[in-house]
Protein backbone atom coordinates (compact mmCIF):
# COMPACT_ATOMS: atom_id res chain seq x y z
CA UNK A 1 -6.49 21.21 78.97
CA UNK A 2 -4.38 23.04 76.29
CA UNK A 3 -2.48 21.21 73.32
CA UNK A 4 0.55 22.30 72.61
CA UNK A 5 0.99 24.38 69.19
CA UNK A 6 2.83 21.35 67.33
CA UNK A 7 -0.18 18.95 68.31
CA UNK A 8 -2.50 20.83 66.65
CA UNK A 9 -0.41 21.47 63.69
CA UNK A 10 -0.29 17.94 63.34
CA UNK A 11 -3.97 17.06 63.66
CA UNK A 12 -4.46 19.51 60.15
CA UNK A 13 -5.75 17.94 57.20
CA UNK A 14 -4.53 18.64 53.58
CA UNK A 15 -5.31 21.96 52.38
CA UNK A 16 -7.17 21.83 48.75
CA UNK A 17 -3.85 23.46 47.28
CA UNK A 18 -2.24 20.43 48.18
CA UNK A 19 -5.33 18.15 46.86
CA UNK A 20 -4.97 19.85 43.78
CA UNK A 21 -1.37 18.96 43.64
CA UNK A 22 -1.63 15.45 44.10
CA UNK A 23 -4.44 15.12 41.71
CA UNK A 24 -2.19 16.92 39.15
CA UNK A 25 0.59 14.66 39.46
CA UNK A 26 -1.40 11.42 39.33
CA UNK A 27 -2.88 12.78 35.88
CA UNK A 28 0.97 13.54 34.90
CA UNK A 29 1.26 10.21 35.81
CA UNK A 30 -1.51 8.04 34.13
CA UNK A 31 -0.81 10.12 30.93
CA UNK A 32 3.00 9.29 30.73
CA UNK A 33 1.98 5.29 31.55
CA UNK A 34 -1.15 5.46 29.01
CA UNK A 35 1.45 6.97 26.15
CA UNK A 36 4.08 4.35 26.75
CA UNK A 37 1.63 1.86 26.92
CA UNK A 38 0.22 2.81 23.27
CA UNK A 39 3.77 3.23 22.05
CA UNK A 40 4.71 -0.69 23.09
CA UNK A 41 1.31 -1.27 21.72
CA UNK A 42 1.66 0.69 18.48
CA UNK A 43 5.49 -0.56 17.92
CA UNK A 44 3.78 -4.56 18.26
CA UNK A 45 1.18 -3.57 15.39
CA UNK A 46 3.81 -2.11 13.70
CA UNK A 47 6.00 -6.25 13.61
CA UNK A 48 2.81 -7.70 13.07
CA UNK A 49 1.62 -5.72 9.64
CA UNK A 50 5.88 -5.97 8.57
CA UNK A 51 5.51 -9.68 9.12
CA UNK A 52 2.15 -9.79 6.97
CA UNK A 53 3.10 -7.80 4.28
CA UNK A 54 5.99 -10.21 3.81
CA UNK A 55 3.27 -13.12 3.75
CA UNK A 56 1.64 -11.31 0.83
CA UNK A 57 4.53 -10.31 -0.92
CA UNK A 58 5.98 -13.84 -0.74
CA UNK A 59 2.32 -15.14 -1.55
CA UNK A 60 2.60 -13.03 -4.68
CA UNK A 61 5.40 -13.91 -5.82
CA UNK A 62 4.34 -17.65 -6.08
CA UNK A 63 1.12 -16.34 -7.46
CA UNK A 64 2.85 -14.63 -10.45
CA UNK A 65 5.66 -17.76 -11.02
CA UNK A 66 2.58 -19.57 -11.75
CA UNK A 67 1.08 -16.76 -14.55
CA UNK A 68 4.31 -16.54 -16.27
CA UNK A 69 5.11 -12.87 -14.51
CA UNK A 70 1.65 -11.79 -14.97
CA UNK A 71 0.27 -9.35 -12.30
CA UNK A 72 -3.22 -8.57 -11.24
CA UNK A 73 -3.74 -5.16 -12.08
CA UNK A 74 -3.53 -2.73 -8.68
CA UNK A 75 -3.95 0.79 -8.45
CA UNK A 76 -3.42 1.31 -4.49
CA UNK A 77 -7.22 2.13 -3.83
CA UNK A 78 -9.02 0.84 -0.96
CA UNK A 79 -10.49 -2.19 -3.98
CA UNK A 80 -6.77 -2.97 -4.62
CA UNK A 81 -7.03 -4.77 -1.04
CA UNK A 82 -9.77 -6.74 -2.89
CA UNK A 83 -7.75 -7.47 -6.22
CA UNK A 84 -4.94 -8.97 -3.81
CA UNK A 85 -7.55 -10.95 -1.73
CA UNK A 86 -8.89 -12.44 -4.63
CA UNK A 87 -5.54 -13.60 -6.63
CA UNK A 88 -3.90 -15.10 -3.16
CA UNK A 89 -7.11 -16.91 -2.36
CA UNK A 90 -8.34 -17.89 -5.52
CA UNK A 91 -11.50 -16.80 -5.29
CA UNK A 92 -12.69 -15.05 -8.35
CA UNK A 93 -16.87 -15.65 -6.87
CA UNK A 94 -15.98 -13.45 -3.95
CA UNK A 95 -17.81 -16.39 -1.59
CA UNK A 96 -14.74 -16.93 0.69
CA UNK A 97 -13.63 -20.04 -0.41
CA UNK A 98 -11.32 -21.02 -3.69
CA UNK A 99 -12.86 -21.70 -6.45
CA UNK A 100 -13.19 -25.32 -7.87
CA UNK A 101 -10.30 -26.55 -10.40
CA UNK A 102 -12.79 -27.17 -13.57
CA UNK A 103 -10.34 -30.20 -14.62
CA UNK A 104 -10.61 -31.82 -11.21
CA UNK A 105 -13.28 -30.45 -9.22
CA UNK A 106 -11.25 -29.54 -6.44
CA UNK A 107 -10.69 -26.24 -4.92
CA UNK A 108 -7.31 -24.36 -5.44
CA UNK A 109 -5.01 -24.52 -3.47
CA UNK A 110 -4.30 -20.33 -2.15
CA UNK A 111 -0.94 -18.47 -2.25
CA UNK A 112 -1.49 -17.31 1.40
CA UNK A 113 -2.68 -20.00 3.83
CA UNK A 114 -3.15 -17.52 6.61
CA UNK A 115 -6.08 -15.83 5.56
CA UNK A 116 -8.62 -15.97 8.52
CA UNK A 117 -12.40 -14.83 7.55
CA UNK A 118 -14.03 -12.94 10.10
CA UNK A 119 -16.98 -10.65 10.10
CA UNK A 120 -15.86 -8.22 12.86
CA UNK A 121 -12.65 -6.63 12.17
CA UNK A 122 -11.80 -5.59 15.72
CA UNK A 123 -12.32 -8.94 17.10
CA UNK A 124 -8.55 -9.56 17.41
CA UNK A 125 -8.45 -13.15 18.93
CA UNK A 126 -10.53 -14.77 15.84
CA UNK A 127 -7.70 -13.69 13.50
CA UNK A 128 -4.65 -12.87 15.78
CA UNK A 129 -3.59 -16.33 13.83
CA UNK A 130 -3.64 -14.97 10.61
CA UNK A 131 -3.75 -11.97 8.47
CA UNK A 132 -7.89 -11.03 8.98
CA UNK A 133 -10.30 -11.08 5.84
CA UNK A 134 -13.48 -9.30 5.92
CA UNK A 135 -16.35 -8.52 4.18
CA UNK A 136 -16.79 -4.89 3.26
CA UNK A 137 -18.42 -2.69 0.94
CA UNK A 138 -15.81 -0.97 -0.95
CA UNK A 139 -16.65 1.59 -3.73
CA UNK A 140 -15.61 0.79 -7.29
CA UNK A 141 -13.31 2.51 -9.14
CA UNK A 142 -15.41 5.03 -10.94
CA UNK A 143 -18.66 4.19 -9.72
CA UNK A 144 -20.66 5.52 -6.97
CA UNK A 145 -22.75 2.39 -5.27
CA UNK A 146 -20.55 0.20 -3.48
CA UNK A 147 -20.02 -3.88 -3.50
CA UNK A 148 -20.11 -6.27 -0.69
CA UNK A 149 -16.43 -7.92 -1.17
CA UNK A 150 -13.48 -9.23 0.76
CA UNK A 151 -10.92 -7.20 1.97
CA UNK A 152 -7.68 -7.98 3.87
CA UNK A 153 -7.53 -5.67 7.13
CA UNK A 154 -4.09 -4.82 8.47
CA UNK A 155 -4.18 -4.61 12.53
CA UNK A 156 -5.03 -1.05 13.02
CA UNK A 157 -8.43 -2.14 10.73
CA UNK A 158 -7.36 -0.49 7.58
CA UNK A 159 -6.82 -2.07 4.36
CA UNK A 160 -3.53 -3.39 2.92
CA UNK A 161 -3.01 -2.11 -0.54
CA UNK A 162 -1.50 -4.02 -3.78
CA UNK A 163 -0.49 -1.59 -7.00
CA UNK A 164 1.96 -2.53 -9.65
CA UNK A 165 5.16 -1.24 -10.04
CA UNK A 166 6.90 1.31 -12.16
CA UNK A 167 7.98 -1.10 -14.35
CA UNK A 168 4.41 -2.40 -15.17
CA UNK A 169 2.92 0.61 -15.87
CA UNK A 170 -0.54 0.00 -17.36
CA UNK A 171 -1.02 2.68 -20.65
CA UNK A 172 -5.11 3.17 -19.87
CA UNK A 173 -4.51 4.18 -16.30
CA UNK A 174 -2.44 6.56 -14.65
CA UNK A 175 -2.83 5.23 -11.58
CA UNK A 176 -1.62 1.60 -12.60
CA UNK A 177 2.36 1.32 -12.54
CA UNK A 178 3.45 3.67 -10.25
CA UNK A 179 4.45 1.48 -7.25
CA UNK A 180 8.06 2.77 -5.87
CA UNK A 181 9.30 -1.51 -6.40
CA UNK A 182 9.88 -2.30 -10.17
CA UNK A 183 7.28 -5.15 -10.04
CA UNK A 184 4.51 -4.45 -7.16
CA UNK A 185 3.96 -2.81 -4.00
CA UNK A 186 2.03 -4.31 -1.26
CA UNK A 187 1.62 -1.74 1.59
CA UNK A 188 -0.53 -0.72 4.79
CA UNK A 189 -1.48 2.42 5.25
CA UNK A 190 0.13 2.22 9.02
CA UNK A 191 -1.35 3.47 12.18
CA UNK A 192 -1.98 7.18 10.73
CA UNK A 193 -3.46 6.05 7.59
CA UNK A 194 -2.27 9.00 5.24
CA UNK A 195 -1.43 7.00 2.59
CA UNK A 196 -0.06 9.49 -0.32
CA UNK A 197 -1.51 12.38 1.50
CA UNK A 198 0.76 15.25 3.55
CA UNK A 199 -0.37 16.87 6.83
CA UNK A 200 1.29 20.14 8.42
CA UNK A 201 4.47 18.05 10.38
CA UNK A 202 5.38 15.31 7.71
CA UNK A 203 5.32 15.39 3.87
CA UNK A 204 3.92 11.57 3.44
CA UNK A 205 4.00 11.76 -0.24
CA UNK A 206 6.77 9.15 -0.35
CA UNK A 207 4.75 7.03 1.94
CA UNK A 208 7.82 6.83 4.82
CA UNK A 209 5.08 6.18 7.33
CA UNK A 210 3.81 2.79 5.88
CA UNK A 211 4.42 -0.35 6.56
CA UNK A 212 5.52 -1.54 3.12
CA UNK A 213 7.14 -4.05 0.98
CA UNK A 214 9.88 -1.99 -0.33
CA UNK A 215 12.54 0.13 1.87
C-alpha cells in the first residue's frame, strides 16, 4: 500500500532547526518574566528602605529634642550604621538591649521601636516586621581589627548610614559635616550599593541612587 505524499509529510517530526527555535524563544521568554519579576521585586525593596529611613529619621529627631539638638557624631562609614543603632536603641554596652536608667533601674525606653535583632540577615520573615539589627564585625575608623557590634541592615543586606549635616560640620574630621541635609543624613546605600562612588554609566557622587532622607 502507498501513502499519499501529504500523509507522510504529516507523520514528520520537528527538525532540530525548529527545536532550536523553540528553545530560543522560551529562554527569550523566562528572561523577560525573570527581569520583570526582579524589577517588581527591586521597586518593593525600594518602599520598604523609603519607609525605614523615615522611621530613623523621625526616631532621630526625638532622639536629638531630648539632647538639646545634640547629634551623635556620623561620618557615613559602614560604623556610622552602628553610631545610629546605638543612639535609637539606647544601648551604649552594645548587648542588644537598652541600657538601665541609673536613677530608676529601668531600661530606656528606644527612639525606634521597630528594631528586630536577628542573627541572619537574609532571613527575611524574622524581621520583615521591623527594620533588621544584626551583629557584625565592622572595622573601626582608623584601625585595622574589627569589633563584633550591631548594625541596622537595609533589605538588600547592606547597612543604613547616619552622617551629620553641613551645618554640623565637626573641625577634627573632614568626613564629619558633610551630609547634603543641614542637620543629618540617614541613607541606604540602595540596591547597587555605590554609595559616593561613580561607575562608567552614572556619576553617583551626589548619591541620586540612594534611598535617602533628603530629596
Amino acid at each position: 500500500m502507498k501513502l499519499h505524499p501529504s500523509s507522510v509529510s504529516s507523520l514528520r517530526g520537528f527538525t532540530l532547526v525548529e527545536v532550536f527555535v523553540v528553545i530560543a524563544i522560551l529562554a527569550v521568554l523566562g528572561t523577560m518574566t525573570w527581569q520583570a519579576v526582579g524589577m517588581l521585586n527591586n521597586r518593593e525593596m525600594n518602599k520598604t528602605a523609603e519607609i525605614q529611613v523615615a522611621q530613623l529619621e523621625a526616631a532621630m529627631n526625638a532622639y536629638r529634642t531630648d539632647f538639646a539638638d545634640m547629634l551623635p557624631g556620623g561620618d557615613g562609614s559602614e560604623w556610622s550604621s552602628h553610631v545610629l543603632y546605638s543612639a535609637l536603641n539606647c544601648d551604649a554596652d552594645n548587648d542588644g538591649e537598652p541600657d538601665l536608667d541609673k536613677k530608676t533601674g529601668q531600661p530606656f525606653a528606644p527612639y525606634c521601636d521597630s528594631f528586630a535583632i536577628s542573627e541572619n540577615n537574609k532571613n527575611r520573615e524574622e524581621v520583615s516586621n521591623g527594620i533588621p539589627v544584626m551583629k557584625k564585625a565592622v572595622k573601626l575608623p582608623g584601625r585595622r581589627k574589627k569589633k563584633k557590634v550591631f548594625v541596622i541592615f537595609d533589605p538588600w543586606g547592606g547597612t543604613f548610614r547616619y552622617r551629620l549635616g553641613f551645618e554640623l560640620r565637626d573641625a577634627q574630621s573632614r568626613k564629619h559635616g558633610e551630609g547634603i541635609n543641614p542637620d543629618f543624613d540617614i541613607y541606604s546605600l540602595g540596591a547597587d550599593a555605590l554609595g559616593d562612588a561613580k561607575n562608567d554609566q552614572d556619576d553617583n557622587s551626589d548619591n541620586v541612587t540612594n534611598i535617602r532622607s533628603w530629596k
